[in-house]
Each structure stands twice: as structure tokens, then as C-alpha cells.
N, C-alpha and C. Protein backbone atom coordinates (compact mmCIF):
# COMPACT_ATOMS: atom_id res chain seq x y z
N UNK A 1 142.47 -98.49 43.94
CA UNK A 1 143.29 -97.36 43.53
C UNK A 1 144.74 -97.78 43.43
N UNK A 2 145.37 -99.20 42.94
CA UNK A 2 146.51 -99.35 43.22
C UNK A 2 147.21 -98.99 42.16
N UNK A 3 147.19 -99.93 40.97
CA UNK A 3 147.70 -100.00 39.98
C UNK A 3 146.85 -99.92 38.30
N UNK A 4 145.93 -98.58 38.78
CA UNK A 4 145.28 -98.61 37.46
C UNK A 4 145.83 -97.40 36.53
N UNK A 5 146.71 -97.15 36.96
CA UNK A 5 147.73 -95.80 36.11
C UNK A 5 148.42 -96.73 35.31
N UNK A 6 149.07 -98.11 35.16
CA UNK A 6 149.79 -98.75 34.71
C UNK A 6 149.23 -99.27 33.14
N UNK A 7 147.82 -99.33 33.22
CA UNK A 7 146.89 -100.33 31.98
C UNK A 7 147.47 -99.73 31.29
N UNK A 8 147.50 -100.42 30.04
CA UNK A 8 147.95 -99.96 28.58
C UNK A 8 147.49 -98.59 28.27
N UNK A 9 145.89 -99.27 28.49
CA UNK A 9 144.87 -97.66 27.85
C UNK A 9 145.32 -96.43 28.62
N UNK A 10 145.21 -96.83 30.01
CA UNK A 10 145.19 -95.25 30.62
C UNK A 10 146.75 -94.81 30.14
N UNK A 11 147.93 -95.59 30.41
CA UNK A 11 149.04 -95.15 29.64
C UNK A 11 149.57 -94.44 28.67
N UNK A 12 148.58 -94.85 27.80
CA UNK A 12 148.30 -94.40 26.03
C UNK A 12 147.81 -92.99 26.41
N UNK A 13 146.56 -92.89 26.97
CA UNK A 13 145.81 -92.03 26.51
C UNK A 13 146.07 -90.69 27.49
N UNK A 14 147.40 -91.23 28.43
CA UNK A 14 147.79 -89.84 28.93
C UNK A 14 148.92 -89.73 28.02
N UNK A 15 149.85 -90.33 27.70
CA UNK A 15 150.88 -89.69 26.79
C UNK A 15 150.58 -89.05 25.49
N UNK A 16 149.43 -89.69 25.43
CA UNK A 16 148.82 -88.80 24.14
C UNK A 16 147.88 -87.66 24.45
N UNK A 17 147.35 -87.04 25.48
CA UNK A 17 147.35 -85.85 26.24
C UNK A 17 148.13 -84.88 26.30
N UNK A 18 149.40 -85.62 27.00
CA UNK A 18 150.29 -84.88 27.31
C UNK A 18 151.53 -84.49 25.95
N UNK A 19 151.47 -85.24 24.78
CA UNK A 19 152.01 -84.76 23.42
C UNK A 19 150.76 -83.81 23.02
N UNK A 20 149.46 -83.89 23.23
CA UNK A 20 148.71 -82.74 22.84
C UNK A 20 149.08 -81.82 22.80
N UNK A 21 148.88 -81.71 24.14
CA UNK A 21 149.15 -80.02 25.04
C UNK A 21 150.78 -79.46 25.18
N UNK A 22 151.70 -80.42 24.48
CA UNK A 22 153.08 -79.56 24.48
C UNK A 22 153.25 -79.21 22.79
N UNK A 23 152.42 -80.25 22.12
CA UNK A 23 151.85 -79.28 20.60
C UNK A 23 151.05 -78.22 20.72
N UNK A 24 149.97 -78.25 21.08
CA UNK A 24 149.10 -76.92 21.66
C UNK A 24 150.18 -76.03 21.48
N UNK A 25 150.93 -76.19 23.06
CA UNK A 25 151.37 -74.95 23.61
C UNK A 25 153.06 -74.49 22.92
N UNK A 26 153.41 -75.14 21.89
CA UNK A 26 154.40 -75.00 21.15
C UNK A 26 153.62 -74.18 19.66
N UNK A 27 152.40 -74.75 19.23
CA UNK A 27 151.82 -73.71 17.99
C UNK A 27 151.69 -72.25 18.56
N UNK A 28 150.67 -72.28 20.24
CA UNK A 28 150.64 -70.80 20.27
C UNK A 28 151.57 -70.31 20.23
N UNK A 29 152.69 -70.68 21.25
CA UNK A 29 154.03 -69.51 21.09
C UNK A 29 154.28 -69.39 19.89
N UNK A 30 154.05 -69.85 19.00
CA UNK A 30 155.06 -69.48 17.66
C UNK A 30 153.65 -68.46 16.57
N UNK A 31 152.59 -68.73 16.83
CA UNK A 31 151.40 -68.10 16.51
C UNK A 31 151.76 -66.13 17.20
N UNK A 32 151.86 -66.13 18.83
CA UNK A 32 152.21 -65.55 19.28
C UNK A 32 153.72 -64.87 19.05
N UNK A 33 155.13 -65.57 18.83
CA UNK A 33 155.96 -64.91 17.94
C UNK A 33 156.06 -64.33 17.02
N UNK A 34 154.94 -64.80 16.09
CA UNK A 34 154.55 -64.19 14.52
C UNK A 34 154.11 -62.62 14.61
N UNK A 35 153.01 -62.95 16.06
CA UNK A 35 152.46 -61.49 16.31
C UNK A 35 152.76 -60.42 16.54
N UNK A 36 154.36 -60.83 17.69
CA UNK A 36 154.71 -59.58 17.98
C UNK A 36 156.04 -58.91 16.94
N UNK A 37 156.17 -57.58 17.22
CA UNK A 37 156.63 -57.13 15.82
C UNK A 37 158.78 -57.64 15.88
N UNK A 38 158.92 -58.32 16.29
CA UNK A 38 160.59 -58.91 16.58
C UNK A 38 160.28 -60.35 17.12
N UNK A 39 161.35 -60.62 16.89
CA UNK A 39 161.50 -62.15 17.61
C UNK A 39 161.96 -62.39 18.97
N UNK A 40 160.93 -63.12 19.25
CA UNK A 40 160.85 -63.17 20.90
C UNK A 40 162.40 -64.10 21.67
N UNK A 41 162.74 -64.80 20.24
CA UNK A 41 163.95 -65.31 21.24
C UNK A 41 164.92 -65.06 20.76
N UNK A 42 165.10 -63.87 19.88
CA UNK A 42 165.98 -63.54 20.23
C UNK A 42 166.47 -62.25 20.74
N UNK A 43 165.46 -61.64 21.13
CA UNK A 43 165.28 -60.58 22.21
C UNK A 43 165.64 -61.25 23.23
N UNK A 44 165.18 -62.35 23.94
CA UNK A 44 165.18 -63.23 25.25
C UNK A 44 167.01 -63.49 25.31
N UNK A 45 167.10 -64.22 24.71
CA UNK A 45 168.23 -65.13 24.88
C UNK A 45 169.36 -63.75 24.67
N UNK A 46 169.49 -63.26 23.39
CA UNK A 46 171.02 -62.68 23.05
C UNK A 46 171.10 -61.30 23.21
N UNK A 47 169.45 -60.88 23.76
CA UNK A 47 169.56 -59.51 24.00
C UNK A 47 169.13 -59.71 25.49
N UNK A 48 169.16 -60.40 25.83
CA UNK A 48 168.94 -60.27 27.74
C UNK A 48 167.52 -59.78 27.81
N UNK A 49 166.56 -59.29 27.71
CA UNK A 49 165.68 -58.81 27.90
C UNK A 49 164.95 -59.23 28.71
N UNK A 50 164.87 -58.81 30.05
CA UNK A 50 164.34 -59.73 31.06
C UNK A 50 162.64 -59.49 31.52
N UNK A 51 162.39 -58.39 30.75
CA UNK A 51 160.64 -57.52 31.15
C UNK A 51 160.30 -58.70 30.10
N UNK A 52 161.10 -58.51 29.05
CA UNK A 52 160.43 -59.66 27.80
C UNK A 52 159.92 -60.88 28.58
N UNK A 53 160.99 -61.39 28.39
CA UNK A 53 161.30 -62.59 29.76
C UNK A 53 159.84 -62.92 30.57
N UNK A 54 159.94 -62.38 31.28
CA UNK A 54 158.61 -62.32 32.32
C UNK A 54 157.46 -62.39 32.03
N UNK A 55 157.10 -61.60 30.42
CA UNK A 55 156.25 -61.58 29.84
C UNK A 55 155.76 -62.23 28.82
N UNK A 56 156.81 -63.20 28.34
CA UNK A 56 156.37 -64.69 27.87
C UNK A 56 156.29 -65.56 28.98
N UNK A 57 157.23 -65.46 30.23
CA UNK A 57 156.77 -66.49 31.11
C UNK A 57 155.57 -66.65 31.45
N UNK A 58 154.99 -65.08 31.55
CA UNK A 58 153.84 -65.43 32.28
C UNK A 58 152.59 -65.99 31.23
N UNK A 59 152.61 -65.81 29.80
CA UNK A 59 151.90 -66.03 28.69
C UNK A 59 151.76 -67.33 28.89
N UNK A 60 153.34 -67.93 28.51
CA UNK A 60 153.25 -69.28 29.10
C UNK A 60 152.28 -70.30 29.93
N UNK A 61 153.05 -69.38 30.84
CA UNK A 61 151.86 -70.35 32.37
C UNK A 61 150.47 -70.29 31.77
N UNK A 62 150.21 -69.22 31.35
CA UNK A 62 148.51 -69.06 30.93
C UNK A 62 148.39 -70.02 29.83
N UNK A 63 148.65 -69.91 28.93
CA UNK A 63 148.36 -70.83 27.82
C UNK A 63 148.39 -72.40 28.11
N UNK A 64 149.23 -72.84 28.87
CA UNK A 64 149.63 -74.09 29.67
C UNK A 64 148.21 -74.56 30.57
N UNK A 65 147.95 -73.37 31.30
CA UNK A 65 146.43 -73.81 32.26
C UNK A 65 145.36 -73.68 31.84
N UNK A 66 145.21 -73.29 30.40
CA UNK A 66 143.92 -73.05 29.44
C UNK A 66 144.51 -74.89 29.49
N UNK A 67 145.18 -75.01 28.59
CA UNK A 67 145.53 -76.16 27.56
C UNK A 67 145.16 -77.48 28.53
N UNK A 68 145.41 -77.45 29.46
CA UNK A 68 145.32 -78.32 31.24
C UNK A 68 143.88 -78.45 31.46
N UNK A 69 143.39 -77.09 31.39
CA UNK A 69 141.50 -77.31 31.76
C UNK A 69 140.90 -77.69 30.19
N UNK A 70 141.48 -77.62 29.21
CA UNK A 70 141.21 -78.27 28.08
C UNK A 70 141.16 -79.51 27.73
N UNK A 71 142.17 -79.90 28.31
CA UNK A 71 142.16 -81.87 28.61
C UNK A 71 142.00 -82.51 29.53
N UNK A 72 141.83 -81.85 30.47
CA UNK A 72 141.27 -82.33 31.38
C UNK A 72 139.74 -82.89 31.56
């Protein structure tokens, strides 16, 4: 168990995991922006909207731990 995180392969084939799943989870949000009827950031950011806020965070996390038990 020392140094087998280091091999080329396993190297590769987690960074290319991990560019998966921040594509994944960059299409849904914007799949999910499309859906709802305004734009989510800029409700977030320039209108403060903090229920918003919370409620993409928590979308977030979810979509993130689908995407996680997906590549995993």
C-alpha cells in the first residue's frame, strides 16, 4: 500500500475521473439554470438571494454524490 497512487495509470485515470465529474456537474447546473424560469447567478450573486443560495447549494452537493457513486 505504499506508493501505488503514484503509477502513471492510476494517475491518469483519476484525473480523468475527476475532469469527468466537474464536467458532469458543470452540464447539470447549467441544464438546471436553463430550467428554472431566471438566472440562477444572477439572482445569487447581485441580487443576494440567500433561500436561492441554499437551494443550489444543496442541488449541488446532490448532484456531486450521484456523480461520486457514478465513478466510483
Amino acid at each position: 500500500m505504499g506508493m501505488e497512487w503514484i503509477k502513471p495509470g492510476v494517475l491518469l485515470g483519476s484525473l480523468v475521473f475527476a475532469l469527468m465529474g466537474v464536467l458532469i456537474f458543470w452540464l447539470c447546473f447549467i441544464v438546471i439554470d436553463k430550467l428554472t424560469p431566471y438566472n440562477l447567478w444572477e439572482e445569487i450573486v447581485e441580487k443576494q438571494n440567500m433561500a436561492l443560495a441554499l437551494v443550489v447549494a444543496a442541488m449541488s452537493l446532490g448532484i456531486c454524490i450521484i456523480v461520486a457513486a457514478a465513478i466510483h
